[in-house]
C-alpha atoms as a PDB file:
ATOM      1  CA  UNK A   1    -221.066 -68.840  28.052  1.00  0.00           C
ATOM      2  CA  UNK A   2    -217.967 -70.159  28.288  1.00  0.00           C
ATOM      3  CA  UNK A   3    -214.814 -69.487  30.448  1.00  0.00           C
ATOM      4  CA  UNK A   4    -212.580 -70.005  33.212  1.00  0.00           C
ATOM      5  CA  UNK A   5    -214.710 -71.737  35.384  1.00  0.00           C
ATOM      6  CA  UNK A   6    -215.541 -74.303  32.296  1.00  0.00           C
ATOM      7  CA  UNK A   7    -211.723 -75.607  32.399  1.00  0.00           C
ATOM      8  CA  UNK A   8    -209.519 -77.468  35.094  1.00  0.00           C
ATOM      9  CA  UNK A   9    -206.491 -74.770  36.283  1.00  0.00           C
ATOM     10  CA  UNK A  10    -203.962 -76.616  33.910  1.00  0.00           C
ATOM     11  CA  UNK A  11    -206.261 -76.647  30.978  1.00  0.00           C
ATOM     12  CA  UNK A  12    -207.083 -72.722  31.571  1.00  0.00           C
ATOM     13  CA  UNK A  13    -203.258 -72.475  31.817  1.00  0.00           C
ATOM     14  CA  UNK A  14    -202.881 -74.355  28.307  1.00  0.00           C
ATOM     15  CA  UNK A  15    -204.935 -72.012  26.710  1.00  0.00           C
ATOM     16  CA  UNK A  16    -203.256 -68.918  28.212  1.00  0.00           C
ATOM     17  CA  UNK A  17    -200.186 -70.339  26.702  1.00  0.00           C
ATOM     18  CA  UNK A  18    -201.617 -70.686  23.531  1.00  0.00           C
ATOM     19  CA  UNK A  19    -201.829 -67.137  23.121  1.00  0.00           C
ATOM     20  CA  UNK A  20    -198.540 -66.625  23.432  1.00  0.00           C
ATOM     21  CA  UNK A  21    -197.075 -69.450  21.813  1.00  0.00           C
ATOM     22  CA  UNK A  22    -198.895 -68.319  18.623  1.00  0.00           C
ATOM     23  CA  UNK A  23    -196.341 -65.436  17.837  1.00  0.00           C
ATOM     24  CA  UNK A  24    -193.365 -66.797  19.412  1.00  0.00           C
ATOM     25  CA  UNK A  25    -193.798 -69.775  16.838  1.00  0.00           C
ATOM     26  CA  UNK A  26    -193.550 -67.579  14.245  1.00  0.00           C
ATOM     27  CA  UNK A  27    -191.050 -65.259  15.509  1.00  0.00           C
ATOM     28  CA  UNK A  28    -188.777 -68.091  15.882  1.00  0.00           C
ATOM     29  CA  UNK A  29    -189.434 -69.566  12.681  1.00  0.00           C
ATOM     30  CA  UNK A  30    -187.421 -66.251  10.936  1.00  0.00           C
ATOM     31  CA  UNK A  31    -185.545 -64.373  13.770  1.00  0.00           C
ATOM     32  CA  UNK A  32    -185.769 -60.941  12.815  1.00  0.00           C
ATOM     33  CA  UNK A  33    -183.616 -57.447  13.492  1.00  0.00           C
ATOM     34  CA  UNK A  34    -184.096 -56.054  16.814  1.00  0.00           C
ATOM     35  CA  UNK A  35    -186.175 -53.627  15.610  1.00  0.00           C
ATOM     36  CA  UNK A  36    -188.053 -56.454  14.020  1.00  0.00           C
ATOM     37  CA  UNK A  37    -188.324 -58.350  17.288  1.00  0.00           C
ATOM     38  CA  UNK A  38    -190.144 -55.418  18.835  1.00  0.00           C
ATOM     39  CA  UNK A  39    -192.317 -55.500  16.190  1.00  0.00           C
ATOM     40  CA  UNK A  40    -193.451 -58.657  16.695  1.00  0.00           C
ATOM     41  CA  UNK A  41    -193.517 -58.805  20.245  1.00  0.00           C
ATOM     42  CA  UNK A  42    -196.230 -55.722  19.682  1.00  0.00           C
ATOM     43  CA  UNK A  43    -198.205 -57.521  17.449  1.00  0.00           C
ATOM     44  CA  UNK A  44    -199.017 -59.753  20.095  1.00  0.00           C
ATOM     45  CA  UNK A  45    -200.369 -57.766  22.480  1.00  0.00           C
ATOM     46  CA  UNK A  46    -202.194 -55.364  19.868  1.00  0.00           C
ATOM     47  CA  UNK A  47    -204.233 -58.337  18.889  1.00  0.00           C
ATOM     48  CA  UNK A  48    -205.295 -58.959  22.499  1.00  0.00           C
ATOM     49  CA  UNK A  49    -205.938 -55.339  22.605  1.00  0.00           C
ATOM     50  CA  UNK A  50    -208.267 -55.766  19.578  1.00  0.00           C
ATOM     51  CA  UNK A  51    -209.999 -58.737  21.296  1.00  0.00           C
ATOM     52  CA  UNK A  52    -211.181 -56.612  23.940  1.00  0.00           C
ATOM     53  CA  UNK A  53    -212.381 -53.899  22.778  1.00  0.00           C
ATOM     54  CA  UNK A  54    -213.927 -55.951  19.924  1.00  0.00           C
ATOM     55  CA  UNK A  55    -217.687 -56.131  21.386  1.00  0.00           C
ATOM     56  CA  UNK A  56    -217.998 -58.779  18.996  1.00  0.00           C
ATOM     57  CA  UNK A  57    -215.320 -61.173  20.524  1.00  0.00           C
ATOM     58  CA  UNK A  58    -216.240 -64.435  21.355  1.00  0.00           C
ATOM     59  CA  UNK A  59    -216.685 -64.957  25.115  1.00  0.00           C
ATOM     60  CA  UNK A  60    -213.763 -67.629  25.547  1.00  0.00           C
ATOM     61  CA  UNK A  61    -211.303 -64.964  24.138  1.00  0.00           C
ATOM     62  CA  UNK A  62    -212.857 -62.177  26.142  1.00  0.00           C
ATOM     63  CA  UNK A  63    -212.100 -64.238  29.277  1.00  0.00           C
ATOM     64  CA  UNK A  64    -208.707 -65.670  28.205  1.00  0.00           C
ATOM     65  CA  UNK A  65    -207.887 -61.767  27.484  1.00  0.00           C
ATOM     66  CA  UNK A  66    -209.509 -60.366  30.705  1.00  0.00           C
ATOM     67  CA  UNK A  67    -207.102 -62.753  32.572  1.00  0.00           C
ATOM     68  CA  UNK A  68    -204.297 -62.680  30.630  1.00  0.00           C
ATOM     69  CA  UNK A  69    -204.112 -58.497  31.892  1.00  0.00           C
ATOM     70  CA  UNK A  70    -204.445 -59.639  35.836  1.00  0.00           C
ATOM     71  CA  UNK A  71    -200.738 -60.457  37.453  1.00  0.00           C
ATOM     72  CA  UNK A  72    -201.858 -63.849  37.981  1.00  0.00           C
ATOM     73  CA  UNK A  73    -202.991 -64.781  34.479  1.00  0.00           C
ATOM     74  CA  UNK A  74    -199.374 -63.078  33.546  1.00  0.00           C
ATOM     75  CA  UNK A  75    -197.349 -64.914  36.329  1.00  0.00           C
ATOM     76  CA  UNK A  76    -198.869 -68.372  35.463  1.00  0.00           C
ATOM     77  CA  UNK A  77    -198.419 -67.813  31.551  1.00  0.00           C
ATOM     78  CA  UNK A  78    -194.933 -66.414  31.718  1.00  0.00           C
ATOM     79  CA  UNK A  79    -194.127 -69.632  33.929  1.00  0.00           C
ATOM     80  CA  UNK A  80    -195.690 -71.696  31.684  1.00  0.00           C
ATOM     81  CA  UNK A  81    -193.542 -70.307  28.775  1.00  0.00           C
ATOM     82  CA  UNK A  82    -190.455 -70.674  30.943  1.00  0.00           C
ATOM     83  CA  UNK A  83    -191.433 -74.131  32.168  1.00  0.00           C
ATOM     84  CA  UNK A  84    -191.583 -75.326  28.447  1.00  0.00           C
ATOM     85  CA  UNK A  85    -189.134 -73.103  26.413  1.00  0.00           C
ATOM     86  CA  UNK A  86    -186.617 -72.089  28.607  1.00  0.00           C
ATOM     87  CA  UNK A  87    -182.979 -73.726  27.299  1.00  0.00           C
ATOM     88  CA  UNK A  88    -184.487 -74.640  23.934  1.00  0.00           C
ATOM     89  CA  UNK A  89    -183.238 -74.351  20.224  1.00  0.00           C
ATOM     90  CA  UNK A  90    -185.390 -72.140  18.140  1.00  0.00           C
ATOM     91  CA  UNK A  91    -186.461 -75.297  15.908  1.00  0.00           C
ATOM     92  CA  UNK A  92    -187.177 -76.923  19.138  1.00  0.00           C
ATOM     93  CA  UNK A  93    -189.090 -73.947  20.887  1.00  0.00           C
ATOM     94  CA  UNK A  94    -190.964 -73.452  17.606  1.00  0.00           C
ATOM     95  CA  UNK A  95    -192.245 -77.496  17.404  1.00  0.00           C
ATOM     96  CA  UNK A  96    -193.064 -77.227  21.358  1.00  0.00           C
ATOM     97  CA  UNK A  97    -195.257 -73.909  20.091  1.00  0.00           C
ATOM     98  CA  UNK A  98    -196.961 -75.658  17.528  1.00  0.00           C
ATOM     99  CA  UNK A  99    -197.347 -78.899  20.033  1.00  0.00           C
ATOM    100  CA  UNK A 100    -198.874 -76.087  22.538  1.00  0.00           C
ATOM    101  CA  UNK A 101    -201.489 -75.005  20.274  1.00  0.00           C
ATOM    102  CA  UNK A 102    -202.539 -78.272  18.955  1.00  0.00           C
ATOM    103  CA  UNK A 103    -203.653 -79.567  22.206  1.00  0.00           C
ATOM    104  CA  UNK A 104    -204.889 -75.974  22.949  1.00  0.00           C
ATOM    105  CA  UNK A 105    -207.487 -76.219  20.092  1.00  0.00           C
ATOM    106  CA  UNK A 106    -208.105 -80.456  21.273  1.00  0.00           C
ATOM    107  CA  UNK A 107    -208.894 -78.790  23.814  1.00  0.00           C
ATOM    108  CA  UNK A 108    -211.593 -76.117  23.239  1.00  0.00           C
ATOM    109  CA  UNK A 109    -213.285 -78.611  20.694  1.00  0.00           C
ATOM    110  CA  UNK A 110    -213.544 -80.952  23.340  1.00  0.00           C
ATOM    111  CA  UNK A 111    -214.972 -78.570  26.257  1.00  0.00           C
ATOM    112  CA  UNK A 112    -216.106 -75.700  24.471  1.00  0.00           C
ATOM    113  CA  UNK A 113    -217.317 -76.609  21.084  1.00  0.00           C
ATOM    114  CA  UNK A 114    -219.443 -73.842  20.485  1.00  0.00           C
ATOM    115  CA  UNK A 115    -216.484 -71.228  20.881  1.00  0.00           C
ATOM    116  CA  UNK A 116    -213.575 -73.472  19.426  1.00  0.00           C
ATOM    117  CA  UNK A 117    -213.684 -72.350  15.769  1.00  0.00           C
ATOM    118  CA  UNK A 118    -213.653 -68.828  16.799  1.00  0.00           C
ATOM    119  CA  UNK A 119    -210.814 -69.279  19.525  1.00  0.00           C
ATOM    120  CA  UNK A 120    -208.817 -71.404  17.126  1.00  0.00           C
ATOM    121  CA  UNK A 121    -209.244 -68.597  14.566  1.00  0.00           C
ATOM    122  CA  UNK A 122    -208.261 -65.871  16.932  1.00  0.00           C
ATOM    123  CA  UNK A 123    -204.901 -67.958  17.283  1.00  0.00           C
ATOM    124  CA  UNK A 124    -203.943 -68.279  13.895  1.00  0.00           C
ATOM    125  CA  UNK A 125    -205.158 -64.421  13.523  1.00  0.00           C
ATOM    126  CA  UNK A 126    -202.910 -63.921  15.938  1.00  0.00           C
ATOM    127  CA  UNK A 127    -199.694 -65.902  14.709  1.00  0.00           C
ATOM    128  CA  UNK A 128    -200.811 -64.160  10.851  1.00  0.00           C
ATOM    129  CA  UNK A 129    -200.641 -60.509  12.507  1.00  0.00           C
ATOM    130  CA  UNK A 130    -197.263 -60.997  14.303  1.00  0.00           C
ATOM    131  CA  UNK A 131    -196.121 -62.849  11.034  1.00  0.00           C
ATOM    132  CA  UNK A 132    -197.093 -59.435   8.943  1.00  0.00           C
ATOM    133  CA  UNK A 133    -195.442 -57.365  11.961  1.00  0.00           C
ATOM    134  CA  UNK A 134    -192.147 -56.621   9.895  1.00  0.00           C
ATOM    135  CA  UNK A 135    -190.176 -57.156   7.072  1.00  0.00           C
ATOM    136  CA  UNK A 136    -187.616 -60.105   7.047  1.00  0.00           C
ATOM    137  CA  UNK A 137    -184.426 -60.537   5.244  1.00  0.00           C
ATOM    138  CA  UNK A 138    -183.885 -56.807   4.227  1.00  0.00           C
ATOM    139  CA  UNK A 139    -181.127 -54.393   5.207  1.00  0.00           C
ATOM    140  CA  UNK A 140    -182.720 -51.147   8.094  1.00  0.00           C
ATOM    141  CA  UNK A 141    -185.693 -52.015   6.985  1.00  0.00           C
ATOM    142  CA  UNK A 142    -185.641 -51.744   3.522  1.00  0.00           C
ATOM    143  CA  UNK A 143    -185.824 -54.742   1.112  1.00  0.00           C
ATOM    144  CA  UNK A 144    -187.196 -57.976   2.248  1.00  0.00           C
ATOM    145  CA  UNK A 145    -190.396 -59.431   2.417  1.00  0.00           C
ATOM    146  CA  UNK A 146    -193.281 -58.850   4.363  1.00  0.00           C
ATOM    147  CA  UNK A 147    -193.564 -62.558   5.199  1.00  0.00           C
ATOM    148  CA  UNK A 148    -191.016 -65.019   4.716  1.00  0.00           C
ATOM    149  CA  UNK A 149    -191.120 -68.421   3.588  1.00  0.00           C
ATOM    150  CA  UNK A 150    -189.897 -70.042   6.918  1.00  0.00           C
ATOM    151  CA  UNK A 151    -192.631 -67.948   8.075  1.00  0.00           C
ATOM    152  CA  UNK A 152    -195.523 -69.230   5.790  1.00  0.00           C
ATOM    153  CA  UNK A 153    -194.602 -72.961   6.746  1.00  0.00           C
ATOM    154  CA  UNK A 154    -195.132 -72.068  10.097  1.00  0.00           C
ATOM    155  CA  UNK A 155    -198.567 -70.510   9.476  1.00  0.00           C
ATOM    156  CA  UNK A 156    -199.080 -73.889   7.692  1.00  0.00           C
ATOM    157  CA  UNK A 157    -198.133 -76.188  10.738  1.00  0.00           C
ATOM    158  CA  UNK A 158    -200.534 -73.754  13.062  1.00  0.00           C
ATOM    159  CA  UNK A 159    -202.752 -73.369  11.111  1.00  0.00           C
ATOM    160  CA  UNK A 160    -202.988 -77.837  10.924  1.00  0.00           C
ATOM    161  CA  UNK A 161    -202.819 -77.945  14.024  1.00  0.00           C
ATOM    162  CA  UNK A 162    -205.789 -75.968  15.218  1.00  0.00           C
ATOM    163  CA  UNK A 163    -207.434 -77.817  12.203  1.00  0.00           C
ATOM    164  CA  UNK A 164    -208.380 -74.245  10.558  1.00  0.00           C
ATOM    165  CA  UNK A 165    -207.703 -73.194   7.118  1.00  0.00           C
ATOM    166  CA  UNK A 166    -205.145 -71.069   6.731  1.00  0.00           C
END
């Protein structure tokens, strides 16, 4: 079974990232209404709510989950996020997002093979859900689309990056 003790602290720190970098890519790629914006930011965190209480979720994203709820696996994520984003342009935040989960899923097919297609599809799962959070380009949240097309090209670029279909 695979997990923490299977990765080097910065590598387990990579892949905490990941999880997060897969909705703020696409929350950057269309900037949305406030209201939007907590939308998305939800989405997030219902997915890793899903993951755990899925009892069929791989073990890699059971353990990246379980950590990601301690104040440590928070603290060195959040820094992490800070580290890499902070003082960025949102073209520039989004390419470091997409960078992020590239070597994130180099990463799990190099030293956990047998969990990497799920992991890399909980990702783009992930990035689709906040994505599908709310409704862009319409007017108190009526109109617009469900998913933009600034949006959709970023599902394209994670989804090539983890090397999933999309």
């Amino acid at each position: 079974m695979t997990d923490k003790s299977n990765f080097t602290p910065e590598e387990w720190k990579l892949l905490l990232e990941s999880v997060m970098m897969a909705g703020i890519a696409v929350t950057v790629a269309e900037p949305s209404s406030l209201w939007g914006l907590l939308k998305e930011s939800i989405a997030t965190g219902s997915a890793l709510a899903h993951a755990k209480l899925d009892p069929g979720s791989n073990p890699l994203i059971k353990a990246v989950v379980a950590d990601l709820e301690t104040s440590q696996g928070q603290s060195i994520a959040r820094d992490g996020l800070k580290e890499q984003l902070t003082g960025s342009k949102p073209a520039e935040i989004k390419a470091r997002c997409v960078e992020t989960l590239r070597q994130a899923g180099a990463l799990v097919d190099a030293k956990a093979p047998a969990d990497a297609a799920a992991f890399k599809d909980w990702l783009r799962q992930i990035s689709r859900h906040v994505a599908e959070a709310a409704k862009e380009g319409g007017f108190l949240g009526f109109g617009g689309v469900l998913v933009s097309e600034a949006e959709k090209a970023t599902l394209t670029e994670i989804s090539n990056a983890l090397g999933v279909t999309a």
